[in-house]
Protein backbone atom coordinates (compact mmCIF):
# COMPACT_ATOMS: atom_id res chain seq x y z
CA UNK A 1 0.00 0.00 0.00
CA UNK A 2 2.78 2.40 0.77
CA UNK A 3 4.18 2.39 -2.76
CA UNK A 4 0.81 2.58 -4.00
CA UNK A 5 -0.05 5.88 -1.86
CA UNK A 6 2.97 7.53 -2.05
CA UNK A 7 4.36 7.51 -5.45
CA UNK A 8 7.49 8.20 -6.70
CA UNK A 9 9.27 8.28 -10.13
CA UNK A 10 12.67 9.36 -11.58
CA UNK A 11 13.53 10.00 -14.91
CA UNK A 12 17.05 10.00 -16.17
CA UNK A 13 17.32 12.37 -19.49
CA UNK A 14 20.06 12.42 -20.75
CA UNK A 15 21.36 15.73 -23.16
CA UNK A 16 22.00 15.75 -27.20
CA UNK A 17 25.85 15.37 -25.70
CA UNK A 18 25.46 12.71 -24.02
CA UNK A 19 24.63 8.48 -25.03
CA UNK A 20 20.74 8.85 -24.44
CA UNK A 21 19.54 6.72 -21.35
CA UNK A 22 15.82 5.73 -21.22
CA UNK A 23 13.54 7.19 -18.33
CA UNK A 24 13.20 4.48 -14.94
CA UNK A 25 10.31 4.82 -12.92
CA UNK A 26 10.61 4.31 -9.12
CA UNK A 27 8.25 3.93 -5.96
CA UNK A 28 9.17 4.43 -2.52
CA UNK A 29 11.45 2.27 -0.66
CA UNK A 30 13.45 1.57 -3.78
CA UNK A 31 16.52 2.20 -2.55
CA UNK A 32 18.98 4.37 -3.31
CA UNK A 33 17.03 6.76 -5.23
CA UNK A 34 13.92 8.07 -2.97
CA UNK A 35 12.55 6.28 0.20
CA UNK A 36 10.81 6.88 3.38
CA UNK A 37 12.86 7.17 6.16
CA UNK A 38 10.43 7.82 9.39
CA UNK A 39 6.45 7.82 9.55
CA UNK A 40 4.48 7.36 6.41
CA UNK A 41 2.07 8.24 4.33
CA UNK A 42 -0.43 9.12 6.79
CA UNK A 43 1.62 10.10 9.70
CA UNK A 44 1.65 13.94 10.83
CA UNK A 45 5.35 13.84 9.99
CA UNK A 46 7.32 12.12 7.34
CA UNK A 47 10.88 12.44 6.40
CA UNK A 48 12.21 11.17 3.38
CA UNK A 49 15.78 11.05 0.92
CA UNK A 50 16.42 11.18 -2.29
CA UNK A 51 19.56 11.10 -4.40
CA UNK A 52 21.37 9.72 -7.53
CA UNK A 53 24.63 8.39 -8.45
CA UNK A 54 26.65 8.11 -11.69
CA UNK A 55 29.55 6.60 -12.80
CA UNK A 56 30.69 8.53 -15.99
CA UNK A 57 30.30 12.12 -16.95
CA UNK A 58 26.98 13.06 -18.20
CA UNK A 59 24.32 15.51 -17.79
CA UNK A 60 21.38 14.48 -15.79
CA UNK A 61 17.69 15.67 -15.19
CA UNK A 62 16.53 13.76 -12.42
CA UNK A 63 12.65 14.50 -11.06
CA UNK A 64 11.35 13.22 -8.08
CA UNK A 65 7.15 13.15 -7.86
CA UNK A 66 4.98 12.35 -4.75
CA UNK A 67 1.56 12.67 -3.20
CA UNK A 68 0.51 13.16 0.52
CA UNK A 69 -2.60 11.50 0.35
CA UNK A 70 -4.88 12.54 3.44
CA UNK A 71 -3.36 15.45 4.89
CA UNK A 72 -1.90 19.24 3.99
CA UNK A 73 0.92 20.68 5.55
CA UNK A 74 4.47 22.34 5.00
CA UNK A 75 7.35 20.76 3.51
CA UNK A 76 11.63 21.78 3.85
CA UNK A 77 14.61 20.00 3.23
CA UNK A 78 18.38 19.94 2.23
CA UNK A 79 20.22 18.68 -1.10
CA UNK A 80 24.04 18.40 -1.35
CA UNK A 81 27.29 17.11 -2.89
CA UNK A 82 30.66 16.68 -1.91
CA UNK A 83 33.36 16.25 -4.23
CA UNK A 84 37.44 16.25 -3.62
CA UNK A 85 38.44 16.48 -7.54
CA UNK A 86 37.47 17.48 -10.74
CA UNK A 87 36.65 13.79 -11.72
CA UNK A 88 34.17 13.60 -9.41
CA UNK A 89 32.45 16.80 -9.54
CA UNK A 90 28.75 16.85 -9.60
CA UNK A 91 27.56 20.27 -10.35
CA UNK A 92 23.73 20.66 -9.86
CA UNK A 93 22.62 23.29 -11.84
CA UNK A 94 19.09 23.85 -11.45
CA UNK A 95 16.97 22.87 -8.87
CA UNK A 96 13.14 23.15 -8.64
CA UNK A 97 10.40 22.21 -5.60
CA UNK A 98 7.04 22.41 -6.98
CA UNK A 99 7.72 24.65 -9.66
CA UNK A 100 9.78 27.15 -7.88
CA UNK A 101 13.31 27.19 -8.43
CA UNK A 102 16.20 27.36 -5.80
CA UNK A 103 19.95 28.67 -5.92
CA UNK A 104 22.17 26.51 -5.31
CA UNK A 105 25.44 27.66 -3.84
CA UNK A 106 28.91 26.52 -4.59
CA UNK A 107 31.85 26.51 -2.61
CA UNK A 108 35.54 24.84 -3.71
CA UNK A 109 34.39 21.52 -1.71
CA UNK A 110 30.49 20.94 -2.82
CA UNK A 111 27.15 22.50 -3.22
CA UNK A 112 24.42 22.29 -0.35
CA UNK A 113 21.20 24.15 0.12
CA UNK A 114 18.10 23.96 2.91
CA UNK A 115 14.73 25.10 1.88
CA UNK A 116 11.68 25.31 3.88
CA UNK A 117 8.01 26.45 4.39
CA UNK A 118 7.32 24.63 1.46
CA UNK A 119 3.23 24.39 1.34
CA UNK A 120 2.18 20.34 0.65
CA UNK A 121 -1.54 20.22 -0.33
CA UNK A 122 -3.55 16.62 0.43
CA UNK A 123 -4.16 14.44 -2.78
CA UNK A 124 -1.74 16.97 -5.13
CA UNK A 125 1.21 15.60 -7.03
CA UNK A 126 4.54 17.70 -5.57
CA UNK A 127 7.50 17.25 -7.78
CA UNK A 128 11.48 17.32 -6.88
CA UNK A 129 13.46 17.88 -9.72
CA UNK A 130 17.33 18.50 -9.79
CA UNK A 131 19.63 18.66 -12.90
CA UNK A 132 23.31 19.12 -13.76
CA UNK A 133 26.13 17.43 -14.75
CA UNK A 134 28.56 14.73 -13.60
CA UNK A 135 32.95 15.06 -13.58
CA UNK A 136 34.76 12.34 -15.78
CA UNK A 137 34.25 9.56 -13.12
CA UNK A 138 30.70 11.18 -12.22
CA UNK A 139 29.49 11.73 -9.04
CA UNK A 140 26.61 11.54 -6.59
CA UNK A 141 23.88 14.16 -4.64
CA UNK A 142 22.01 13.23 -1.56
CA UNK A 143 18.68 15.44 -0.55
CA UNK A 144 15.97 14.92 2.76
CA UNK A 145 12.94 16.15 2.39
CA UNK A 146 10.59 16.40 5.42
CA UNK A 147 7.12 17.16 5.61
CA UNK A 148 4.65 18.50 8.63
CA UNK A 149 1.01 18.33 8.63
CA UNK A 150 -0.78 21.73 10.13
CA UNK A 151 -2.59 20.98 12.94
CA UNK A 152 -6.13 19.44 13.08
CA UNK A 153 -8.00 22.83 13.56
CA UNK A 154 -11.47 20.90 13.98
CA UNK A 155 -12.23 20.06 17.47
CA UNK A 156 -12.79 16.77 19.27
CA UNK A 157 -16.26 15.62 20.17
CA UNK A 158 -14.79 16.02 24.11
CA UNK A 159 -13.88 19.69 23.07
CA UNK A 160 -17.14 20.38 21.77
CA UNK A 161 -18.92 18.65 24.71
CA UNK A 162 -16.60 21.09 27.30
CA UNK A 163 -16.58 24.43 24.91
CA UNK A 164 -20.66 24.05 25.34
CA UNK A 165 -20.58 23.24 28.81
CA UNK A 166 -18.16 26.13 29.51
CA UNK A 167 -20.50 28.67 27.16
CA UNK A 168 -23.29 27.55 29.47
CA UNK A 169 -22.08 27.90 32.43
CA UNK A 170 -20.67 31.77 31.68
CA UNK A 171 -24.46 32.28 29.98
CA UNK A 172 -25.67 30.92 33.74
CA UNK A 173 -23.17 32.73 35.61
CA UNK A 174 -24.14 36.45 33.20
CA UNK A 175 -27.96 35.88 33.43
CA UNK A 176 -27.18 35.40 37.48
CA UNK A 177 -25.51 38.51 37.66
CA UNK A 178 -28.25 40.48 35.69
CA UNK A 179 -31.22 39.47 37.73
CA UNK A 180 -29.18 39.66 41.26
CA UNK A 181 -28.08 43.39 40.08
CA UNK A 182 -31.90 44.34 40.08
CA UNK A 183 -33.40 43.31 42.94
């Protein structure tokens, strides 16, 4: 049931420079490319990672789609890459979270970003998608993503019962005070 809910595929395009490779589809817990790590589905909080690995130089597009099925809430998360040489260099160009694209940053040992406050609507497909390219021995990025449902703003049966019992007591305790005031 969990890779039915909570969908995930990744599709390696590769450029005009590079030998074309053909598109893979994944689903959650297919390790290494995107899998739940704690909670699931349905829990209030869910963190999951993602990631890729190559072995030559190419350029890759890599997307990343999934659905929260019963619940809305905010999403954040982290992508990096570490590299010591030139021939392993990843360089991730481009990197988009539901449309909306994110910078990047590179510094002489890697690239890492954290995003957050992402919004996650129930039952809507949310999409990951990363591209770049590889060093002559390619490379590898890692991402988390977590996700946090708002809180259940509709009250309890109990809180109902008690918010009514409270609004009649201060309705008995007001209507007290207004026929004790004229006497």
């Amino acid at each position: 049931m969990l890779k039915t809910v909570l969908g995930v595929s990744l599709g390696v395009l590769a450029l005009a420079a590079a030998p074309s490779a053909s598109a893979t589809t994944f689903h959650v817990g297919d390790v290494p490319n995107f899998y739940i790590t704690s909670g699931t589905p349905f829990s209030p909080s869910i963190t999951a990672n993602f990631g890729n690995g190559f072995t030559t130089k190419m350029p890759f597009d890599d997307s990343f789609e999934f659905t929260i099925p019963t619940q809305s809430g905010v999403g954040s998360g982290s992508i990096s890459t570490s590299f010591s040489s030139k021939l392993n260099h990843l360089k991730i160009s481009g990197l988009w979270i539901n449309g909306i694209n994110y910078v990047v940053p590179t510094t002489p040992t890697g690239q890492s970003v954290t995003v957050g406050g992402i919004p996650i609507f129930a039952g809507v497909l949310n999409t990951i998608r990363v591209t770049g390219i590889t060093g002559k021995r390619g490379g590898s990025y890692a991402g988390t993503a977590t996700f946090s449902a708002f809180a259940n703003t509709v009250p309890e049966p109990a809180s109902w019962a008690l918010m009514l019992a409270g609004f009649g007591f201060l309705g008995a305790v007001a209507r007290r005070r207004t026929a004790v005031s004229y006497s």
